[in-house]
PDB file of N, CA and C in Angstrom:
ATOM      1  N   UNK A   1     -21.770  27.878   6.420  1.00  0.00           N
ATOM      2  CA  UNK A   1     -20.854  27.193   5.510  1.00  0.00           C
ATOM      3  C   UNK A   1     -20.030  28.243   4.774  1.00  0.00           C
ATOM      4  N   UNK A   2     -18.668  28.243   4.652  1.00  0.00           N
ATOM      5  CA  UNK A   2     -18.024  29.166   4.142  1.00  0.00           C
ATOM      6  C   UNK A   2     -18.138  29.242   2.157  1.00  0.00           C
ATOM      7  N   UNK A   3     -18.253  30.355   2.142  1.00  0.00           N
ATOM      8  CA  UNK A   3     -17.780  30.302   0.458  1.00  0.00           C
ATOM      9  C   UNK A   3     -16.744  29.777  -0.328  1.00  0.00           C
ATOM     10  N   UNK A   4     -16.557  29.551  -1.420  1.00  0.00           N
ATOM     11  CA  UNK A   4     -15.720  29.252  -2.179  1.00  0.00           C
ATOM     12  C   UNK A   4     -14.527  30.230  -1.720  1.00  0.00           C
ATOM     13  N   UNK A   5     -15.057  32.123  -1.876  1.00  0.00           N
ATOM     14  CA  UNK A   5     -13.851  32.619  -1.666  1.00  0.00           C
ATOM     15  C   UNK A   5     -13.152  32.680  -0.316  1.00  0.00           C
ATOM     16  N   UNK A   6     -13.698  31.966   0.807  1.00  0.00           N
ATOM     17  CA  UNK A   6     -13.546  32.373   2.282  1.00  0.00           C
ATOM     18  C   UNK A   6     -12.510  30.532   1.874  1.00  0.00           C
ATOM     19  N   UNK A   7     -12.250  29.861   1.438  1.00  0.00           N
ATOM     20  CA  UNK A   7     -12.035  28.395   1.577  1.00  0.00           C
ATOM     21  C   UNK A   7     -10.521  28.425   0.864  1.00  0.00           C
ATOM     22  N   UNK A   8      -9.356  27.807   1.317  1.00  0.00           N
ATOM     23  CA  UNK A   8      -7.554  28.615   0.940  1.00  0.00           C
ATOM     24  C   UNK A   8      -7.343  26.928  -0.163  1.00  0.00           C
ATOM     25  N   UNK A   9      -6.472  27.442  -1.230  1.00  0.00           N
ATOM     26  CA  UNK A   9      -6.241  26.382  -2.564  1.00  0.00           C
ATOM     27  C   UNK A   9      -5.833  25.260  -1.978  1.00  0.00           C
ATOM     28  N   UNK A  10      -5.393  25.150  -1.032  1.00  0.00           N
ATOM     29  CA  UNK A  10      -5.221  23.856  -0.340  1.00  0.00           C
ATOM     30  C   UNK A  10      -5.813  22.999  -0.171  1.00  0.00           C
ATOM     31  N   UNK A  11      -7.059  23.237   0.253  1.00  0.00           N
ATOM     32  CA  UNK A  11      -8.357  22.903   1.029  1.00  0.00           C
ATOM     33  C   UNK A  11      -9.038  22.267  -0.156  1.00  0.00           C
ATOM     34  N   UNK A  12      -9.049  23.048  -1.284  1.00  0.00           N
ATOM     35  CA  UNK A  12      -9.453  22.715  -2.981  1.00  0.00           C
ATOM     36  C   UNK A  12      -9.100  21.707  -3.073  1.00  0.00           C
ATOM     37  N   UNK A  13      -7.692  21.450  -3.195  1.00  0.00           N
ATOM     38  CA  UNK A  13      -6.673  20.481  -4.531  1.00  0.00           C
ATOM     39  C   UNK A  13      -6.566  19.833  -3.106  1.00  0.00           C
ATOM     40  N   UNK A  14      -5.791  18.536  -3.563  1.00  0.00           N
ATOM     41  CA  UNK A  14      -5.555  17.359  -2.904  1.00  0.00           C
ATOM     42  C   UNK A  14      -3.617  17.990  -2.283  1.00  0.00           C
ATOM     43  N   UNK A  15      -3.559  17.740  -1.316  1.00  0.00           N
ATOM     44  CA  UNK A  15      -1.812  18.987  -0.985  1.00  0.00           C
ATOM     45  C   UNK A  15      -0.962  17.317  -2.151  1.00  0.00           C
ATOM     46  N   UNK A  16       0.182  17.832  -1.901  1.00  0.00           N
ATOM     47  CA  UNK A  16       1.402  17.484  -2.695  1.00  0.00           C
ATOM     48  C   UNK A  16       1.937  18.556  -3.731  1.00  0.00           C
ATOM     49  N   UNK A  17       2.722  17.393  -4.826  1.00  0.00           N
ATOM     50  CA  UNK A  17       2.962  18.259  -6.357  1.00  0.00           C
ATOM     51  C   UNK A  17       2.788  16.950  -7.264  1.00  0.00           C
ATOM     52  N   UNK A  18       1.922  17.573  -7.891  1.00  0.00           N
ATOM     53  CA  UNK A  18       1.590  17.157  -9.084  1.00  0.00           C
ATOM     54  C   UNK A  18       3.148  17.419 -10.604  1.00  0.00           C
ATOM     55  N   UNK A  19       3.107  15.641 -11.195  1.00  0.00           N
ATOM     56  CA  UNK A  19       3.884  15.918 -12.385  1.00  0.00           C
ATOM     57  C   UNK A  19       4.038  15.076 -13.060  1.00  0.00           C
ATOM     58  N   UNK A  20       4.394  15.092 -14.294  1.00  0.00           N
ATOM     59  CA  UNK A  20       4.195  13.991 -15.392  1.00  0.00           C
ATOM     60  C   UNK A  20       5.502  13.597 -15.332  1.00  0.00           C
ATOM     61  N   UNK A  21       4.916  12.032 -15.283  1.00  0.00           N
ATOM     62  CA  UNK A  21       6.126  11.131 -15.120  1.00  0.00           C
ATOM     63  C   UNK A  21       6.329  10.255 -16.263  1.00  0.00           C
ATOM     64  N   UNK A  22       7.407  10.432 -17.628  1.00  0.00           N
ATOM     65  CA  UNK A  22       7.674   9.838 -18.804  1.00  0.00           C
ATOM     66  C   UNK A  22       8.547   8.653 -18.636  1.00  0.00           C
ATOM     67  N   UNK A  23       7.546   7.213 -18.876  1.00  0.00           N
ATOM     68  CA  UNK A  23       8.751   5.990 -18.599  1.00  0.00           C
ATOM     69  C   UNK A  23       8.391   5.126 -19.850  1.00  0.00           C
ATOM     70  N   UNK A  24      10.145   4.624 -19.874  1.00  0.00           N
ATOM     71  CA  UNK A  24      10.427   4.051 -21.165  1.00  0.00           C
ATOM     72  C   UNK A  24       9.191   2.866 -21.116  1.00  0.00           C
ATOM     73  N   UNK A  25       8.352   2.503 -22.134  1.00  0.00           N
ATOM     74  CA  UNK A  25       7.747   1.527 -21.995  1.00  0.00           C
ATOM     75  C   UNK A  25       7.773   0.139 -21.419  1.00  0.00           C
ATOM     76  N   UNK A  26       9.344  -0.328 -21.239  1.00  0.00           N
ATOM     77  CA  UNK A  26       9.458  -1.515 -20.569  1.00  0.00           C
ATOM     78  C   UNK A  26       9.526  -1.208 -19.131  1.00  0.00           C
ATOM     79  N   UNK A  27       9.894  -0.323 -18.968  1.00  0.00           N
ATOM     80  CA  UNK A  27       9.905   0.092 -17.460  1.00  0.00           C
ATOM     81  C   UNK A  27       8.336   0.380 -16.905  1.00  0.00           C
ATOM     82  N   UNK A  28       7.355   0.824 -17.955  1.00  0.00           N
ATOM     83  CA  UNK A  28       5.827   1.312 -17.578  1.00  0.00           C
ATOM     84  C   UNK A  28       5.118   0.098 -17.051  1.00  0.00           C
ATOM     85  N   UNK A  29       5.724  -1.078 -18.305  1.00  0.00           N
ATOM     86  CA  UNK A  29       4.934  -2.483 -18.131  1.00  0.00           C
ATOM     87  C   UNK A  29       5.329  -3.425 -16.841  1.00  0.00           C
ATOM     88  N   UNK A  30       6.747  -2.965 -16.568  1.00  0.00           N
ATOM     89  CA  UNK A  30       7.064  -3.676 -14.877  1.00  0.00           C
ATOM     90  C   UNK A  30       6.422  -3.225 -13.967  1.00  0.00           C
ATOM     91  N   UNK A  31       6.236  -1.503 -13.866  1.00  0.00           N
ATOM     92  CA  UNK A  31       5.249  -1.046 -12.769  1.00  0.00           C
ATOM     93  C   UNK A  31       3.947  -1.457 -13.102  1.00  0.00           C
ATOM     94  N   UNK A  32       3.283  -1.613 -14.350  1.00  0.00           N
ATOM     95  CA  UNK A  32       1.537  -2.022 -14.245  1.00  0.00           C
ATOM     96  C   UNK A  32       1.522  -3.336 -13.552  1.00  0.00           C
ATOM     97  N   UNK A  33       2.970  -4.243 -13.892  1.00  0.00           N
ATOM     98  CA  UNK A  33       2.506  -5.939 -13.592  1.00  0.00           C
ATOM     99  C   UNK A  33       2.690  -5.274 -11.693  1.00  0.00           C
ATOM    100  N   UNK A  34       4.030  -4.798 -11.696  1.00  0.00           N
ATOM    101  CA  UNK A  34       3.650  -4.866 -10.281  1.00  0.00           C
ATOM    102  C   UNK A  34       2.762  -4.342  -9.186  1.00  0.00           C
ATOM    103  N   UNK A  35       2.151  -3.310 -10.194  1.00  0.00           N
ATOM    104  CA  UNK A  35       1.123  -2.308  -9.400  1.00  0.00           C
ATOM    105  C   UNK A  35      -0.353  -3.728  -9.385  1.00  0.00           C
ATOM    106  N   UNK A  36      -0.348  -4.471 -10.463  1.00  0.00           N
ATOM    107  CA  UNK A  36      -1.648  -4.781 -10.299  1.00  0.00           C
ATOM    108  C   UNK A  36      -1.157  -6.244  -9.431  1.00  0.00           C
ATOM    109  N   UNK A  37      -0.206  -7.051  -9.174  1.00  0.00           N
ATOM    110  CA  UNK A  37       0.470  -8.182  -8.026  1.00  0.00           C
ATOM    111  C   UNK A  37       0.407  -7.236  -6.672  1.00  0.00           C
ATOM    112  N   UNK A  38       0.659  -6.346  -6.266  1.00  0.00           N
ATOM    113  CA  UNK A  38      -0.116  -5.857  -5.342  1.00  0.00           C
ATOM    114  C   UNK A  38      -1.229  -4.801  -5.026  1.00  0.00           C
ATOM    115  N   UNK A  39      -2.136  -5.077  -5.663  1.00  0.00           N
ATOM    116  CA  UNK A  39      -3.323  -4.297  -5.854  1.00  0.00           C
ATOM    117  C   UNK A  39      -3.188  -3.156  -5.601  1.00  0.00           C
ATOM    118  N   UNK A  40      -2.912  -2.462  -6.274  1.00  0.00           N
ATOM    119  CA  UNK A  40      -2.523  -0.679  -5.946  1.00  0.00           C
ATOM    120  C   UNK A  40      -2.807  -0.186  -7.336  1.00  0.00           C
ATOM    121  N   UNK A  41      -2.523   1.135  -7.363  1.00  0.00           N
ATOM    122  CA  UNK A  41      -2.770   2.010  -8.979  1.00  0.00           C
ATOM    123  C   UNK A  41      -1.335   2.344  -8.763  1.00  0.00           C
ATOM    124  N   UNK A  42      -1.091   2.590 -10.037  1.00  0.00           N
ATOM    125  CA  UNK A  42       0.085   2.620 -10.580  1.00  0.00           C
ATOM    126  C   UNK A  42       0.905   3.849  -9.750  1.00  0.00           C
ATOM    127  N   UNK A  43       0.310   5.280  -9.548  1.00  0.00           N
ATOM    128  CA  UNK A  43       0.427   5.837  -8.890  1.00  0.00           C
ATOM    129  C   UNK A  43       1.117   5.766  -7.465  1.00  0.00           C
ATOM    130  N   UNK A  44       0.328   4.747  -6.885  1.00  0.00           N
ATOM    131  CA  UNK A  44       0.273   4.662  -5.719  1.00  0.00           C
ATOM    132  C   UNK A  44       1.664   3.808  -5.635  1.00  0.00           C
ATOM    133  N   UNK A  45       1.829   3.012  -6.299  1.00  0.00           N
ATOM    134  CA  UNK A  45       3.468   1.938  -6.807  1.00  0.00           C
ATOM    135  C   UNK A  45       4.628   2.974  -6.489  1.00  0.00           C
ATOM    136  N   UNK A  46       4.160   3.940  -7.427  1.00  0.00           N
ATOM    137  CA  UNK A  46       5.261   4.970  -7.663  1.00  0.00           C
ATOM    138  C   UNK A  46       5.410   5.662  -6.293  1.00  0.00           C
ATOM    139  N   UNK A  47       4.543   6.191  -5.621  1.00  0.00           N
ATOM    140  CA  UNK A  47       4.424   7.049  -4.183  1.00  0.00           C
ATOM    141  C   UNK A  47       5.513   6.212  -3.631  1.00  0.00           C
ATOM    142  N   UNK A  48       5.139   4.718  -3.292  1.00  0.00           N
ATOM    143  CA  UNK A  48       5.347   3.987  -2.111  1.00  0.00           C
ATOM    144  C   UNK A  48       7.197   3.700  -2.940  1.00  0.00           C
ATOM    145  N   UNK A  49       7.210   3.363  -3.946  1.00  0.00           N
ATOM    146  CA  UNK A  49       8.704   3.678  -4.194  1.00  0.00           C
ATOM    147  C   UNK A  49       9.752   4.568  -3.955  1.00  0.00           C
ATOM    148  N   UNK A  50       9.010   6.055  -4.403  1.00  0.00           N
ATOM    149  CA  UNK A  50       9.735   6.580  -4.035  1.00  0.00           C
ATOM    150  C   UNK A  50      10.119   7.278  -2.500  1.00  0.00           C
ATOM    151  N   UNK A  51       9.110   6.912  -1.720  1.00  0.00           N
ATOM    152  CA  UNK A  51       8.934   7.126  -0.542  1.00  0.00           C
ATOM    153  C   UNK A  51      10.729   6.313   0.229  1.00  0.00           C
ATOM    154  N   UNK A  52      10.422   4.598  -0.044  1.00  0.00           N
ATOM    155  CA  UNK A  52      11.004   3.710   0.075  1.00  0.00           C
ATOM    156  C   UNK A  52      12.324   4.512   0.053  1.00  0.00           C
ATOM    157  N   UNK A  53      13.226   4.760  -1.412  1.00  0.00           N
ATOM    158  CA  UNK A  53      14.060   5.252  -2.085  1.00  0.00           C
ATOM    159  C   UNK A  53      14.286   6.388  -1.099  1.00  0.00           C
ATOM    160  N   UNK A  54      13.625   7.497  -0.628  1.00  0.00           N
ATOM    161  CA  UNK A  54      13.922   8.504   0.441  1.00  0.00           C
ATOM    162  C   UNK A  54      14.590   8.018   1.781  1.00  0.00           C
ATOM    163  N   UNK A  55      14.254   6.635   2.303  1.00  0.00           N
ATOM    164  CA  UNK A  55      13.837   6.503   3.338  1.00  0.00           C
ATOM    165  C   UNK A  55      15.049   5.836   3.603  1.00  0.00           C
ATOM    166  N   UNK A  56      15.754   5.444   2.521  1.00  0.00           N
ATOM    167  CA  UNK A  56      17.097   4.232   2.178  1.00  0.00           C
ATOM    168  C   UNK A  56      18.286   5.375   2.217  1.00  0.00           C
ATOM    169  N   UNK A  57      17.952   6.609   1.045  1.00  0.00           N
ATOM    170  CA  UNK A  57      19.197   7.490   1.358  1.00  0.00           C
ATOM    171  C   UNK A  57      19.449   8.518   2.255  1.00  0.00           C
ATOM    172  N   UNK A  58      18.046   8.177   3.396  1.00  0.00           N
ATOM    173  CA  UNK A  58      18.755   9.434   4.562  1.00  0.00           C
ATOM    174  C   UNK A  58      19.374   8.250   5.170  1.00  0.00           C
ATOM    175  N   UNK A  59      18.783   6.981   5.643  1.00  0.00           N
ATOM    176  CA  UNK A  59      19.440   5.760   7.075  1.00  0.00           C
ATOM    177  C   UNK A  59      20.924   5.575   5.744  1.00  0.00           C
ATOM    178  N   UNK A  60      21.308   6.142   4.722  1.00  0.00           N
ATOM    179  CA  UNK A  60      22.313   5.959   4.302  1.00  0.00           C
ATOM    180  C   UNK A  60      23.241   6.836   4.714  1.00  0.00           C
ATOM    181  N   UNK A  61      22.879   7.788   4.757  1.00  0.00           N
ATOM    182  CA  UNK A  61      23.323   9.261   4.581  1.00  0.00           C
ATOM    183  C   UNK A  61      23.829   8.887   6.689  1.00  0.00           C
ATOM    184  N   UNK A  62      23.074   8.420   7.028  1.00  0.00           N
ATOM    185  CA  UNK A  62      23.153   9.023   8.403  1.00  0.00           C
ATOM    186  C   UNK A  62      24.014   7.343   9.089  1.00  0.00           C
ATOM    187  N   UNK A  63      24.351   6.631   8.136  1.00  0.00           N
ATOM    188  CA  UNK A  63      25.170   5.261   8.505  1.00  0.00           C
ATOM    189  C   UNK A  63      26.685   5.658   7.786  1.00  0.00           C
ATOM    190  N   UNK A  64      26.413   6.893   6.784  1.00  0.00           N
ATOM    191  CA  UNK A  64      28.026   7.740   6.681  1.00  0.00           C
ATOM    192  C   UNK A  64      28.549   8.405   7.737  1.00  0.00           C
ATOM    193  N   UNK A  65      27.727   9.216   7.994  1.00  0.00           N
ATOM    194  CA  UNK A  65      28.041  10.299   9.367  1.00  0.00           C
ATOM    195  C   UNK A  65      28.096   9.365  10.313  1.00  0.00           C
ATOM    196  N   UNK A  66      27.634   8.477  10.655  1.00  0.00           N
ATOM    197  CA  UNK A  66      27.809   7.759  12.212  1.00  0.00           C
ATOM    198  C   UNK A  66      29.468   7.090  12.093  1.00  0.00           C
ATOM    199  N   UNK A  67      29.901   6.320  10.883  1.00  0.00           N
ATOM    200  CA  UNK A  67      30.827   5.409  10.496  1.00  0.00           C
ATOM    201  C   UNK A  67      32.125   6.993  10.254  1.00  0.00           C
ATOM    202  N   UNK A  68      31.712   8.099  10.060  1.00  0.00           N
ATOM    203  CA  UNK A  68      32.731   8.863   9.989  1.00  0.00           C
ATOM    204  C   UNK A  68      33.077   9.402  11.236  1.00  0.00           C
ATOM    205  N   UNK A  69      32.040   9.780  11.957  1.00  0.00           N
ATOM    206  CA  UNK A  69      32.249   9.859  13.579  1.00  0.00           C
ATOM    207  C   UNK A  69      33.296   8.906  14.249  1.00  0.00           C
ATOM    208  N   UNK A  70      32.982   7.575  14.028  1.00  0.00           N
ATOM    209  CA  UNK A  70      33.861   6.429  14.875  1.00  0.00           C
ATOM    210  C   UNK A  70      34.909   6.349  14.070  1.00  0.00           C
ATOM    211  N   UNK A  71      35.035   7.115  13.413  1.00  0.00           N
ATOM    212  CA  UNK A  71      36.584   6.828  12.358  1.00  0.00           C
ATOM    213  C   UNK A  71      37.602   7.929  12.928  1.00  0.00           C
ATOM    214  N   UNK A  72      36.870   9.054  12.914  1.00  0.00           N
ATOM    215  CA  UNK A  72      37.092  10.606  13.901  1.00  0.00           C
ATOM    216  C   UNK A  72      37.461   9.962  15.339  1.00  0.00           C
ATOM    217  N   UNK A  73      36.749   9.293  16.093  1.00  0.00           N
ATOM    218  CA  UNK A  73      37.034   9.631  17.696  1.00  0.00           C
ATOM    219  C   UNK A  73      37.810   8.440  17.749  1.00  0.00           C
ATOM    220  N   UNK A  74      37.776   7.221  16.679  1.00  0.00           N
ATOM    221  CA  UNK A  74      38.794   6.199  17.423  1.00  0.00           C
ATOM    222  C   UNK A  74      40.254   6.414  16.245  1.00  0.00           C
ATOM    223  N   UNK A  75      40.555   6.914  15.207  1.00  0.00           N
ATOM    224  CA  UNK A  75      41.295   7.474  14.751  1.00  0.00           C
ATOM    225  C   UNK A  75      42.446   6.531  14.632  1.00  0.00           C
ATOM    226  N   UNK A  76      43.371   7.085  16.218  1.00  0.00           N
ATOM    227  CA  UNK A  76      44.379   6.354  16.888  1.00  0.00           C
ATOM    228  C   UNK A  76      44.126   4.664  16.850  1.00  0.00           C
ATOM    229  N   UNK A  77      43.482   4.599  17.192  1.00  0.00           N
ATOM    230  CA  UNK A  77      42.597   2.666  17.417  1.00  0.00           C
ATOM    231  C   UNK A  77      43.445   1.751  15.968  1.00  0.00           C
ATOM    232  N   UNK A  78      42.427   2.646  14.700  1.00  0.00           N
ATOM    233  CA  UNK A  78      42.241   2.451  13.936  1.00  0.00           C
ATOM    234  C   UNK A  78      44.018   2.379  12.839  1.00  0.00           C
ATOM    235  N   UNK A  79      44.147   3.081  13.270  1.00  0.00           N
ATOM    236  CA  UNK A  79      46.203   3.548  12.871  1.00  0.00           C
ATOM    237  C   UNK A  79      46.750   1.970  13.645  1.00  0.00           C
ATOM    238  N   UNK A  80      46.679   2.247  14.412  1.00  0.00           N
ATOM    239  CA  UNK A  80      47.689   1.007  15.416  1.00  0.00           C
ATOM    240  C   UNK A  80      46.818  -0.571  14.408  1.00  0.00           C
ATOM    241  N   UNK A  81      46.060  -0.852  14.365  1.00  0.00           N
ATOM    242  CA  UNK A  81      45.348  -1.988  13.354  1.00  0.00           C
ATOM    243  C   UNK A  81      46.209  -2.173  12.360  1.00  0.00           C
ATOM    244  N   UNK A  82      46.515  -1.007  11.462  1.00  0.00           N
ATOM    245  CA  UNK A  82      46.806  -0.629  10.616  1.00  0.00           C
ATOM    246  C   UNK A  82      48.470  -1.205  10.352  1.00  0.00           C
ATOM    247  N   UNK A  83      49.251  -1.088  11.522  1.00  0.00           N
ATOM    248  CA  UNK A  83      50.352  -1.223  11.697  1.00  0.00           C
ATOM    249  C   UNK A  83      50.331  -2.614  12.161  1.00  0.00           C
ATOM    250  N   UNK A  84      49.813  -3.411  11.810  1.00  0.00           N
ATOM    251  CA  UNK A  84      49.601  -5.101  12.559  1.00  0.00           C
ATOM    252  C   UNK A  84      50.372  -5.659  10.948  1.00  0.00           C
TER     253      UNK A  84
END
């Protein structure tokens, strides 16, 4: 079994980052009602939010670049419309 010192801080602590999160009280009491309507810890509310929130501004990010692409290659298309 390895030692404490043979064992890397990772392995210790749980991985992520840890940080204190200050919310206005009416905002604390919407996440407890909703953390406890779907049985979760408050924590876990917050993870899965902001996870959510990540997940919305890349398929955003990447429904700009696609919509700027077809704006780029049909260009011409798009001009002649224009002139209707």
């Amino acid at each position: 079994m390895p030692s404490l010192v043979d064992v890397t801080p990772d392995r210790l602590y749980k991985s992520g980052m840890a940080f204190t999160l200050t919310l206005k009280p009416e905002v604390e009491q919407r996440l407890r009602e909703l953390a406890e309507a779907e049985h979760r810890s408050m924590h876990k509310t917050v993870e899965v939010a902001i996870e959510a929130y990540l997940d919305r501004q890349e398929r955003d990010e990447w429904t700009r670049q696609a919509a700027r692409r077809v704006f780029e290659e049909d260009a011409e298309f798009f001009e002649m419309l224009g002139d209707r």
